[in-house]
N, C-alpha and C. Protein backbone atom coordinates (compact mmCIF):
# COMPACT_ATOMS: atom_id res chain seq x y z
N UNK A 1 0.80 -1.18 0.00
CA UNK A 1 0.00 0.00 0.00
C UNK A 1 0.85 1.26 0.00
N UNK A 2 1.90 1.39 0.69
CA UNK A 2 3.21 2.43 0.49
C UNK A 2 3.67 2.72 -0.59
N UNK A 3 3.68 1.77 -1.41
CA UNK A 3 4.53 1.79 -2.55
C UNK A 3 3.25 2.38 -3.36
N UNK A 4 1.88 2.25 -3.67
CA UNK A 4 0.88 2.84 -4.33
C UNK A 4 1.48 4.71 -4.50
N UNK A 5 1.17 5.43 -3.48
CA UNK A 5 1.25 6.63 -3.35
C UNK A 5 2.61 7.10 -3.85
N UNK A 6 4.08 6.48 -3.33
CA UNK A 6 5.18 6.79 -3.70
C UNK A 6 5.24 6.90 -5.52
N UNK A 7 4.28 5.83 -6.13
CA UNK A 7 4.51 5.14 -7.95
C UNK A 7 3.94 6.55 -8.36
N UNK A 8 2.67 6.81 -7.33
CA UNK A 8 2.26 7.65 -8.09
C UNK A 8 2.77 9.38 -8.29
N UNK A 9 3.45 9.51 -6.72
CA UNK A 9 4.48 10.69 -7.07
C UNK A 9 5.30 10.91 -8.02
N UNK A 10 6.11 9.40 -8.47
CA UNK A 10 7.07 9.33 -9.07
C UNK A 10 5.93 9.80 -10.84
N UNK A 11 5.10 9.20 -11.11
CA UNK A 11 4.61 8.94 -12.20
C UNK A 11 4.13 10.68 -12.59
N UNK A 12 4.30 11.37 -11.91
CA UNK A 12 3.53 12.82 -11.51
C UNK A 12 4.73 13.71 -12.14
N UNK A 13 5.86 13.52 -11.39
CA UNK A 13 6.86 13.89 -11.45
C UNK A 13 7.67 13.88 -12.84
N UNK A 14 7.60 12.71 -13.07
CA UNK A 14 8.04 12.39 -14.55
C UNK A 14 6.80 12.74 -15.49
N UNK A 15 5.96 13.00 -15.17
CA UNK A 15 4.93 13.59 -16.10
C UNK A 15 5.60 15.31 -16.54
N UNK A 16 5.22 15.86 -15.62
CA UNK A 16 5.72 17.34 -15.40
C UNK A 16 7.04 17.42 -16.02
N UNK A 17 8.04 16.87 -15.90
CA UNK A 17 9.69 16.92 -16.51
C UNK A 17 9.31 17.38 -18.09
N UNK A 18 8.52 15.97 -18.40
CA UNK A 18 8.49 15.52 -19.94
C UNK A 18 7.60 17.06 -20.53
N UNK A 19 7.06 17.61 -20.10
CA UNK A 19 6.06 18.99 -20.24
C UNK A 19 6.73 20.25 -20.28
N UNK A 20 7.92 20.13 -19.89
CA UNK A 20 8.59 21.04 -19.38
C UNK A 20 9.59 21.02 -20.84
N UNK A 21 10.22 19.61 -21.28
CA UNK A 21 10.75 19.67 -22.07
C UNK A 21 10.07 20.01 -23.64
N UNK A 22 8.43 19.76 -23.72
CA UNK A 22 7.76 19.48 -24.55
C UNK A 22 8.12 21.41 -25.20
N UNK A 23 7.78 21.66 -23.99
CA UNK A 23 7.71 23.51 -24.20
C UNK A 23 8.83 24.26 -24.55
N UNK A 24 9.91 23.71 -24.09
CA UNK A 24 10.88 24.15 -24.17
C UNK A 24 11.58 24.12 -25.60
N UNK A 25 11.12 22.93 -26.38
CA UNK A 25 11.39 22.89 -27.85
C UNK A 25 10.69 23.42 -28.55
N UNK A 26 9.13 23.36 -28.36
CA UNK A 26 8.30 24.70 -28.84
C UNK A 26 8.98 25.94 -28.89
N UNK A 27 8.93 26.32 -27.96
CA UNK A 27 9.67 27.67 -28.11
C UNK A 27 10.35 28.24 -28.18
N UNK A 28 12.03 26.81 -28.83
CA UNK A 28 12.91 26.99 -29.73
C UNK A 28 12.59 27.20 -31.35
N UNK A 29 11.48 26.38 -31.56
CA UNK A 29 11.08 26.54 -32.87
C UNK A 29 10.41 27.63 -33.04
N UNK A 30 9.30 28.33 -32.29
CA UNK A 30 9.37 29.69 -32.62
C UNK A 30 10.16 30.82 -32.46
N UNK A 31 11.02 30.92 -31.63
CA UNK A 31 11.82 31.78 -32.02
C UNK A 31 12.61 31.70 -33.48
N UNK A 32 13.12 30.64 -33.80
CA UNK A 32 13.67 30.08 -34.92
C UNK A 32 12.77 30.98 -36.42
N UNK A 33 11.58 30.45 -36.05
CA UNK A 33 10.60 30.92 -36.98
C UNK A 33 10.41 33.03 -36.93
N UNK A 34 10.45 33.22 -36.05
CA UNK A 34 10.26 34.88 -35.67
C UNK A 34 12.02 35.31 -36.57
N UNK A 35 12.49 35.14 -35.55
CA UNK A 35 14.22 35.53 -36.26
C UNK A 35 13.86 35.12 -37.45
N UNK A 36 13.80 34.17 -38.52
CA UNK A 36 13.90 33.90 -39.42
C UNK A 36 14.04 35.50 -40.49
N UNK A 37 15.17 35.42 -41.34
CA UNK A 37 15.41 36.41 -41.91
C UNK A 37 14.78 35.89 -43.57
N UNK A 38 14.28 36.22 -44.12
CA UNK A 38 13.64 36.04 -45.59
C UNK A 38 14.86 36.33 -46.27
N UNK A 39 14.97 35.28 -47.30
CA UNK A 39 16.41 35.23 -48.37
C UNK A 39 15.67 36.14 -49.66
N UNK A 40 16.42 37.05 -49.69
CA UNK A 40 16.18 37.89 -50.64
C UNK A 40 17.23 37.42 -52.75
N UNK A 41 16.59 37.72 -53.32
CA UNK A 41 17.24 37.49 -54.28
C UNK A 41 17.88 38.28 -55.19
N UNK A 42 19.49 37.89 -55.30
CA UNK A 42 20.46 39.26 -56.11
C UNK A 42 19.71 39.09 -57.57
N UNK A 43 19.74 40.91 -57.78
CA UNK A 43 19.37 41.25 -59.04
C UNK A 43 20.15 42.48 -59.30
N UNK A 44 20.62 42.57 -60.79
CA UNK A 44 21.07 43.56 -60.93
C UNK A 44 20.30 44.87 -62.00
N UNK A 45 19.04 44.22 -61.92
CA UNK A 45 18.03 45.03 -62.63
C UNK A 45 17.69 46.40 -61.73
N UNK A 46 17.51 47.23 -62.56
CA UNK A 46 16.97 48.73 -61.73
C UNK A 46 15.61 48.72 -62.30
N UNK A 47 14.62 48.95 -61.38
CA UNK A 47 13.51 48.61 -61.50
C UNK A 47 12.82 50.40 -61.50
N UNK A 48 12.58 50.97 -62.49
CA UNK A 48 12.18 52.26 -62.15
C UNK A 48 10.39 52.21 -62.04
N UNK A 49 9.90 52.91 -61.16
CA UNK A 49 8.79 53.30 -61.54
C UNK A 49 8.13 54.55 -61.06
N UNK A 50 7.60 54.85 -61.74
CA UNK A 50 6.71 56.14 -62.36
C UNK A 50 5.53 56.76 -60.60
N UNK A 51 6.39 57.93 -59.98
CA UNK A 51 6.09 58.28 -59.14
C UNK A 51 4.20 59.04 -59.56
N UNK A 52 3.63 58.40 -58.57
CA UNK A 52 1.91 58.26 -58.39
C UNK A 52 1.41 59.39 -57.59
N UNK A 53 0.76 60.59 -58.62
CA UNK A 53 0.30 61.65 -57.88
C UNK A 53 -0.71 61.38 -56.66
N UNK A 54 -0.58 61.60 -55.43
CA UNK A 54 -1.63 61.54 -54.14
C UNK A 54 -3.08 62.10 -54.47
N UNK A 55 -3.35 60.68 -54.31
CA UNK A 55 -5.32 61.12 -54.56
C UNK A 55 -5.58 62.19 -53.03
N UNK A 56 -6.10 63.08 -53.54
CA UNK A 56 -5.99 64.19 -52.51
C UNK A 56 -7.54 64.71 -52.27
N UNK A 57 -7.94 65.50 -51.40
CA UNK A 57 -9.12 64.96 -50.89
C UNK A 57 -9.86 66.85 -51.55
N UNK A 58 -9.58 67.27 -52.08
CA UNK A 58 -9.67 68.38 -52.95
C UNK A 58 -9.23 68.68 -53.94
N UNK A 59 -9.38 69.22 -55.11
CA UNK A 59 -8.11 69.54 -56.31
C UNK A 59 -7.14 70.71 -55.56
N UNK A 60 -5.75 70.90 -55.80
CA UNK A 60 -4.92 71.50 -54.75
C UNK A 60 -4.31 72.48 -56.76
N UNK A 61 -4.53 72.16 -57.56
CA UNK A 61 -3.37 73.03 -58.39
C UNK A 61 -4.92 73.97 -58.81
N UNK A 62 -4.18 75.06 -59.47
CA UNK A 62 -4.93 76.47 -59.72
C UNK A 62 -4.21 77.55 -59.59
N UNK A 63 -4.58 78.40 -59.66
CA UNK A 63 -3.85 80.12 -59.28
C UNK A 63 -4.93 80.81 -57.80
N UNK A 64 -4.15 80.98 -57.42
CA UNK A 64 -4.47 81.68 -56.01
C UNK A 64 -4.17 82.92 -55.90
N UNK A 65 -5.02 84.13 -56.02
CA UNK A 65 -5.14 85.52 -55.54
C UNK A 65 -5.24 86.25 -54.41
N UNK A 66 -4.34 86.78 -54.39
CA UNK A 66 -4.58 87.94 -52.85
C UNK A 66 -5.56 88.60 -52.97
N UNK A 67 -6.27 88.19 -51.68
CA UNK A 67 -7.34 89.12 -50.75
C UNK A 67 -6.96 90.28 -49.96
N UNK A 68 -7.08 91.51 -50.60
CA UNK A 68 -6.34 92.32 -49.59
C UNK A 68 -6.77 93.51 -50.26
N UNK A 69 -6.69 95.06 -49.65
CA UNK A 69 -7.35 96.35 -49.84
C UNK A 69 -5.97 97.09 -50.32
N UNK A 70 -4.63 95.83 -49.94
CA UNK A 70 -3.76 97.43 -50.12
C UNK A 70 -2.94 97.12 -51.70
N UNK A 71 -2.79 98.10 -52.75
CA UNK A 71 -2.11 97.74 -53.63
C UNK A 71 -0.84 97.46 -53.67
N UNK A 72 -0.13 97.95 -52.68
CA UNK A 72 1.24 97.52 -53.17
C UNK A 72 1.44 96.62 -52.70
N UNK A 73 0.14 95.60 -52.29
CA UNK A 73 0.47 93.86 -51.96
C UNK A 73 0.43 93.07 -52.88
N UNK A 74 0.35 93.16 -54.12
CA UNK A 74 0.10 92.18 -55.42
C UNK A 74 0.58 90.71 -55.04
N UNK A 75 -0.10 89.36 -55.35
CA UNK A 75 0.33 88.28 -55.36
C UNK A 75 -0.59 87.22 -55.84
N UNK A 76 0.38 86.31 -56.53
CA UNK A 76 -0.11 85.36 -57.19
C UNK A 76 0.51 84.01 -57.08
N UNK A 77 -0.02 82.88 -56.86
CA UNK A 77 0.46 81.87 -56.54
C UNK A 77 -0.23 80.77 -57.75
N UNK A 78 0.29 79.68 -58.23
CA UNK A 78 0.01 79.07 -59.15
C UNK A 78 0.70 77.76 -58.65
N UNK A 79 -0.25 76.67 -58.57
CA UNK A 79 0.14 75.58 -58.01
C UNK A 79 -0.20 74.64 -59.45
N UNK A 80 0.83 73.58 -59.72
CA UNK A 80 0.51 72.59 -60.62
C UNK A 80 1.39 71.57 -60.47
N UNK A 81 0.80 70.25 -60.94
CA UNK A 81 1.60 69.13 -61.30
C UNK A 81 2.93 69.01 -61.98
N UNK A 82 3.69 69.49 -62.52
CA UNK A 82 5.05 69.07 -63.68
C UNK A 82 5.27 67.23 -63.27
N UNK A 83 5.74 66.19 -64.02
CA UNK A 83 6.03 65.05 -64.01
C UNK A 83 5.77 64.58 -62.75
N UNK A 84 4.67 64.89 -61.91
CA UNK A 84 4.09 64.10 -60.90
C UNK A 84 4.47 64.76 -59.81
N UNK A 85 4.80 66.00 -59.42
CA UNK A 85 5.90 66.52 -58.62
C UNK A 85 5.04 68.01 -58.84
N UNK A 86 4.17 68.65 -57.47
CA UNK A 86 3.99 69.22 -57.09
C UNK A 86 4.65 70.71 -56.68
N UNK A 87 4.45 71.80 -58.17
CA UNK A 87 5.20 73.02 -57.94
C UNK A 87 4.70 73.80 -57.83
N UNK A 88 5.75 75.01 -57.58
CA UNK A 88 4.64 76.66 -57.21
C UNK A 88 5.00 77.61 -58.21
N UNK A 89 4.68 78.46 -58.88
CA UNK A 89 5.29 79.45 -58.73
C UNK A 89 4.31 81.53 -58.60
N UNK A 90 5.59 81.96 -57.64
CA UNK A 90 4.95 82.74 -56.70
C UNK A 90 5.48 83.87 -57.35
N UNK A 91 4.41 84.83 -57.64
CA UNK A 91 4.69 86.32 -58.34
C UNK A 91 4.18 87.31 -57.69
N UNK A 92 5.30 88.11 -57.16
CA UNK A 92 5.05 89.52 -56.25
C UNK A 92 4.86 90.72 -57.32
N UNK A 93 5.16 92.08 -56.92
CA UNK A 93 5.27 93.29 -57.61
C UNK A 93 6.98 92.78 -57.57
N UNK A 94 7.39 92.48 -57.22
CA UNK A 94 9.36 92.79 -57.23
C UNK A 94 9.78 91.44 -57.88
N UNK A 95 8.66 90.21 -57.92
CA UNK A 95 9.58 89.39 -57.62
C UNK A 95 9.23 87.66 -58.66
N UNK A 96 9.31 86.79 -59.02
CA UNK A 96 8.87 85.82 -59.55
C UNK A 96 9.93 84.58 -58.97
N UNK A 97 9.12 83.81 -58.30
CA UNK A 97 9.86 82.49 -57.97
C UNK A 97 9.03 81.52 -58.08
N UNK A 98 9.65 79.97 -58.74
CA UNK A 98 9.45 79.05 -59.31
C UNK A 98 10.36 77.90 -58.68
N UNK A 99 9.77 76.82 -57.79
CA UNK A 99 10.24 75.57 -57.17
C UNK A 99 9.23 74.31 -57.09
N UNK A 100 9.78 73.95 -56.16
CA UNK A 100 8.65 72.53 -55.36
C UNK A 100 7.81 73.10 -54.08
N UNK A 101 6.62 72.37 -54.29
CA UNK A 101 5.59 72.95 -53.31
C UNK A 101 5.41 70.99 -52.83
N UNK A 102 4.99 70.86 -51.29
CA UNK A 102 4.49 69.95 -50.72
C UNK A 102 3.65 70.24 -49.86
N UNK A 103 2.88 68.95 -49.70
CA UNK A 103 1.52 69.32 -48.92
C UNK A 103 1.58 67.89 -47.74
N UNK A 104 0.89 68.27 -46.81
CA UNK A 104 0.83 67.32 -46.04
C UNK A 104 -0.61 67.19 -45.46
N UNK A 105 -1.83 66.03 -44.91
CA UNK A 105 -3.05 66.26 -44.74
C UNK A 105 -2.49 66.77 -43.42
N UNK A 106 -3.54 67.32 -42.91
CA UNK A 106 -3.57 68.44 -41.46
C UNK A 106 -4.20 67.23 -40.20
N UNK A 107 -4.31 67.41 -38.83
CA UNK A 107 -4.54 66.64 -38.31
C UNK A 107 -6.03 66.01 -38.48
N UNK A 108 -6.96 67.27 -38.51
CA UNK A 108 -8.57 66.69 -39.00
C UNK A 108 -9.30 66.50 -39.71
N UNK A 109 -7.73 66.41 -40.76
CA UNK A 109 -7.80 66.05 -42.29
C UNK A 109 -9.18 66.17 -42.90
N UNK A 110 -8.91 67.94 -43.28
CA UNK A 110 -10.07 68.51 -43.82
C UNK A 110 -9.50 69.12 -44.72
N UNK A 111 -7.71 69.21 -44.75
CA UNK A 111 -6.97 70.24 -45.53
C UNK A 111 -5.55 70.23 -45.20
N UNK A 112 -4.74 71.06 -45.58
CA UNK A 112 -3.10 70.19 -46.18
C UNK A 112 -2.32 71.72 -45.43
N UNK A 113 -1.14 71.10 -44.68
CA UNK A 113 -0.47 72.18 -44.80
C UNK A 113 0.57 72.01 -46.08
N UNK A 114 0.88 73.72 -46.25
CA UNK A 114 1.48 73.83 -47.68
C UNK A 114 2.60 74.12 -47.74
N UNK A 115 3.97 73.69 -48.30
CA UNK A 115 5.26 73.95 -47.57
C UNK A 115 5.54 74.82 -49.48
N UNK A 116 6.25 76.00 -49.29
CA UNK A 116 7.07 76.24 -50.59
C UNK A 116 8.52 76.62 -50.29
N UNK A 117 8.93 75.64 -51.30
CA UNK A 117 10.57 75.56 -51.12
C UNK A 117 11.05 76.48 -51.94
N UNK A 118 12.57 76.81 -50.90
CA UNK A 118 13.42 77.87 -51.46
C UNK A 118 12.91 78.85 -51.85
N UNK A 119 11.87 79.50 -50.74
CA UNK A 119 11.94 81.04 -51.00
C UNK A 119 12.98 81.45 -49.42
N UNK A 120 13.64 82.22 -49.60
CA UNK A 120 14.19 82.73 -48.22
C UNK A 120 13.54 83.97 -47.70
N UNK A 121 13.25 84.08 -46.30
CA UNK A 121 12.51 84.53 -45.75
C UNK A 121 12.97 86.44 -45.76
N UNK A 122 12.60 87.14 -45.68
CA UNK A 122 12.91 88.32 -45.93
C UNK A 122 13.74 89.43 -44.39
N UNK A 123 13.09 88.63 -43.55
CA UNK A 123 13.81 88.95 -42.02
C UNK A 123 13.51 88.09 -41.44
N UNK A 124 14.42 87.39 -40.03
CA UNK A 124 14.15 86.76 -39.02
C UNK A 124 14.95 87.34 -38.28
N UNK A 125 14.28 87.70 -36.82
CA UNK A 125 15.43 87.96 -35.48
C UNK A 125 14.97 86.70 -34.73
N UNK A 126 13.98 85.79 -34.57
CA UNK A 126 13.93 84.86 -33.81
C UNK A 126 13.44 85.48 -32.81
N UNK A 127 13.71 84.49 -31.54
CA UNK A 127 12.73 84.61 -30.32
C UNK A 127 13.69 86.08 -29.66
N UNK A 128 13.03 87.03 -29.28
CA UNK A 128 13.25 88.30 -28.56
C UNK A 128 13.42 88.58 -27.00
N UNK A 129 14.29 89.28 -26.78
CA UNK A 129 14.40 88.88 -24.75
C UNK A 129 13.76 89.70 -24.24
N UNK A 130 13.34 90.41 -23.65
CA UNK A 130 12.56 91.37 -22.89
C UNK A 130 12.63 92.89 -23.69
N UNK A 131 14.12 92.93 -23.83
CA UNK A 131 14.34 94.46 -24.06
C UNK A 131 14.34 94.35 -25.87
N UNK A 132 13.82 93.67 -26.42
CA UNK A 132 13.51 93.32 -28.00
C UNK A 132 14.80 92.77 -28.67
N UNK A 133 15.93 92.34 -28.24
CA UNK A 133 16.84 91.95 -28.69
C UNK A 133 17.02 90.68 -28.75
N UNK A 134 17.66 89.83 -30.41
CA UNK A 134 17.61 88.64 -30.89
C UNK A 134 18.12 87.51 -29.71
N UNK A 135 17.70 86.76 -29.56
CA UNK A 135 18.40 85.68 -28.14
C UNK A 135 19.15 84.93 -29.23
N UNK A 136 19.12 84.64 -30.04
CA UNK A 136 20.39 83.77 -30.95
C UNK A 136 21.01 84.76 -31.88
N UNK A 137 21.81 85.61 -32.16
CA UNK A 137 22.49 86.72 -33.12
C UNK A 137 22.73 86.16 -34.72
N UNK A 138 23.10 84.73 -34.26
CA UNK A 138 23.52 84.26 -35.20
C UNK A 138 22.79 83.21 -36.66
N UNK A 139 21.23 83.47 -36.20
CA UNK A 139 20.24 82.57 -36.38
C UNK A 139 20.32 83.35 -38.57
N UNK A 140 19.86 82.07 -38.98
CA UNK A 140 19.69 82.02 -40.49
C UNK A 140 18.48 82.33 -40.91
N UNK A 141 18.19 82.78 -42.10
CA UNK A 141 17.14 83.02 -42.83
C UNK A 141 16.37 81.44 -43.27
N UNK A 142 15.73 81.25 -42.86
CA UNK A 142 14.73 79.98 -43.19
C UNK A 142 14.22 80.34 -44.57
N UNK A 143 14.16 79.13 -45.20
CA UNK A 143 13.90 79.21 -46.66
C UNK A 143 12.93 78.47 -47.20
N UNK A 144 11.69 78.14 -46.52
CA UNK A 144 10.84 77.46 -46.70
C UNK A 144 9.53 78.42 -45.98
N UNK A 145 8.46 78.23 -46.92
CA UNK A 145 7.10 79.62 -46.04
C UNK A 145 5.91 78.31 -46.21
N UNK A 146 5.30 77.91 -45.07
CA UNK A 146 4.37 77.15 -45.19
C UNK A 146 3.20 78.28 -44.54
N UNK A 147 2.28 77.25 -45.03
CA UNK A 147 0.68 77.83 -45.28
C UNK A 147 -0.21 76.67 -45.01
N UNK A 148 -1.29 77.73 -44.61
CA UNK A 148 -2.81 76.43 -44.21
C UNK A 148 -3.60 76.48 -45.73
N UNK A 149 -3.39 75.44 -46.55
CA UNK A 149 -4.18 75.14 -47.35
C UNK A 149 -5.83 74.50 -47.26
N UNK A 150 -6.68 75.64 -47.34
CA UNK A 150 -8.02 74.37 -47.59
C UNK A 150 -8.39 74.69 -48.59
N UNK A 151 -9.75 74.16 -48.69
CA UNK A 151 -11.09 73.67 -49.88
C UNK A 151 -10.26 75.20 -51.20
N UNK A 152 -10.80 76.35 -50.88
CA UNK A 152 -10.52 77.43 -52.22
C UNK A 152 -9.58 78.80 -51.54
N UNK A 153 -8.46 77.79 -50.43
CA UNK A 153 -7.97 79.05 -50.12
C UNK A 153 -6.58 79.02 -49.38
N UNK A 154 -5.56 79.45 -49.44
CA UNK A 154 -4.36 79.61 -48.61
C UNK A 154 -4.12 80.73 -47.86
N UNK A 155 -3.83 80.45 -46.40
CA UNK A 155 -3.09 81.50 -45.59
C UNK A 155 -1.80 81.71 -44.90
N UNK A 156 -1.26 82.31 -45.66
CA UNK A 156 0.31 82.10 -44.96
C UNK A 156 0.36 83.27 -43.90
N UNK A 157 0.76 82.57 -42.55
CA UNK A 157 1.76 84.04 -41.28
C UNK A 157 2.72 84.25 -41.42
N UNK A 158 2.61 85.84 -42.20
CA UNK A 158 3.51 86.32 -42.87
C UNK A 158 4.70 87.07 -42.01
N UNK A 159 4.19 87.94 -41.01
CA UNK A 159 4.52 88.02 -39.74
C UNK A 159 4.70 87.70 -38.06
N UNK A 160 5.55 87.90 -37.82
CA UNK A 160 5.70 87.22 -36.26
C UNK A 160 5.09 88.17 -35.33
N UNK A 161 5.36 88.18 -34.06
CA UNK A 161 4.73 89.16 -33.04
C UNK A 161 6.04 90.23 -32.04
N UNK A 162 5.59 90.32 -31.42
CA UNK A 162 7.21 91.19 -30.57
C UNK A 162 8.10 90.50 -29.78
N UNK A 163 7.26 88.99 -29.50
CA UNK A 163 8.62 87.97 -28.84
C UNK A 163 8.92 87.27 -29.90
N UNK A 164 8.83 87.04 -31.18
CA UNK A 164 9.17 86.58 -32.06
C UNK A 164 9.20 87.43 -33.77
N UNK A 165 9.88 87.56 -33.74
CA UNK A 165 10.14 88.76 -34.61
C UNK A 165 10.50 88.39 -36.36
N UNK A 166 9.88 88.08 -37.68
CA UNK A 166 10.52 87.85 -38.89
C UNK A 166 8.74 88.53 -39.64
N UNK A 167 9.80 88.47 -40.82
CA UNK A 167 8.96 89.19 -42.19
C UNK A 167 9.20 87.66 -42.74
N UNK A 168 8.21 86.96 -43.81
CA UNK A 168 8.60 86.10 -44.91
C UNK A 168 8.48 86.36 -45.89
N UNK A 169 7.43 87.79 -46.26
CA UNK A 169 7.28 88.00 -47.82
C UNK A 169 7.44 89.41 -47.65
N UNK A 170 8.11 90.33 -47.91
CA UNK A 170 8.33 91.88 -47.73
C UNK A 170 7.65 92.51 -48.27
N UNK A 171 7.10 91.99 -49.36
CA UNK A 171 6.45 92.68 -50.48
C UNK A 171 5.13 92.95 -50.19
N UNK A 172 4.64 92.06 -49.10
CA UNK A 172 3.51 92.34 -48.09
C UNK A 172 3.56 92.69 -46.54
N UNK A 173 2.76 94.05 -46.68
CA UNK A 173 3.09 94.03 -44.95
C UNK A 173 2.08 93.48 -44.38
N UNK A 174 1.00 92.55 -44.41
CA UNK A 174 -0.12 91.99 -43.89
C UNK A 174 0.12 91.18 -43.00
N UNK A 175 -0.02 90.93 -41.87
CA UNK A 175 0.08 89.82 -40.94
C UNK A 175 0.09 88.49 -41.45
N UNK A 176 -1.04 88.24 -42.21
CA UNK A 176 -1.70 87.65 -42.77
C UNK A 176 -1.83 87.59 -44.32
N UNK A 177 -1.31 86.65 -45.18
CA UNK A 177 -1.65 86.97 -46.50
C UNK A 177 -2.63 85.50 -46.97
N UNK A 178 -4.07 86.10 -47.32
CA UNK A 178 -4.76 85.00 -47.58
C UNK A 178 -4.84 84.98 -49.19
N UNK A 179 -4.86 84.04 -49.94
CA UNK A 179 -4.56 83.99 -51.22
C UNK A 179 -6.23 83.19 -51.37
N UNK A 180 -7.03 83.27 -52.45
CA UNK A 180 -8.03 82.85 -52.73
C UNK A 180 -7.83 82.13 -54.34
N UNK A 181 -8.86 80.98 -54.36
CA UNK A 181 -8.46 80.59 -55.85
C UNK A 181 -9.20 81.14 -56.64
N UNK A 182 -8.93 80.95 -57.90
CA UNK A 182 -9.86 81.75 -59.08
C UNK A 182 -10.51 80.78 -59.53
């Protein structure tokens, strides 16, 4: 009758071992399987393909007109496709520039902010200390002017405030330059 209870510890025991090992090879083989690196295959082909204009949730190219009372603000903005590649070009009273324009959807994706490259900004002093003087002396002209693009209209902040101090388009003194489409 002793020996009953002892067989069956033993039989318990060696149950559990064998379970232990069962798992333990399992979950050599998945790791095995996770690591697993995919064999890729050499080619020396260049595979080009043909960059895919963004289905966009408005038409974004057109000419865009300043809204504004004062004349010596003239401006015109003209957004279009060239080879799939999203450009601007921006015509003041002084001035005509022609680059890449990008857009990005906005967070409540109702509308795009609008980035235009390589215009350089017309003044920056940067952030201002109390007594109105630049806290970095040495700070660069930023060369990029983004804007809130929506449905039939762009607004670029054209100006900063008195703790932050830059012009981006000179040719306008408006805080604000809202461009409307035609």
């Amino acid at each position: 009758m002793k020996i009953t209870p002892i067989l069956l510890l033993v039989l318990i025991f060696i149950s559990c071992n064998e379970e232990k090992k069962i798992n333990h090879a399992g979950k050599k083989k998945i790791e095995k399987i996770v690591n697993a690196v995919p064999k890729q295959a050499k080619t020396d082909t260049v595979v080009k393909t043909k960059p895919i204009i963004k289905k966009t949730i408005f038409p974004i190219d057109g000419t865009y007109v300043i809204e504004n009372d004062d004349p010596s603000c003239e401006m015109t903005l003209m957004l279009s496709y060239q080879a799939d590649q999203l450009v601007y070009k921006l015509t003041t009273n002084k001035r005509t520039l022609t680059d890449k324009a990008e857009i990005e959807l906005n967070e409540s994706k109702d509308g795009y902010y609008l980035t235009l490259k390589n215009i350089e900004w017309s003044e920056n002093e940067g952030t201002l200390d109390d007594e109105g003087e630049p806290i970095d002396p040495d700070i660069t002209l930023p060369t990029e002017i983004q804007g809130v693009l929506e449905k039939n209209q762009i607004t670029i902040q054209n100006t900063g405030n008195v703790m932050n101090y830059y012009v981006k388009i000179e040719e306008c003194n408006a805080k604000f330059i809202r461009l409307i489409k035609k």
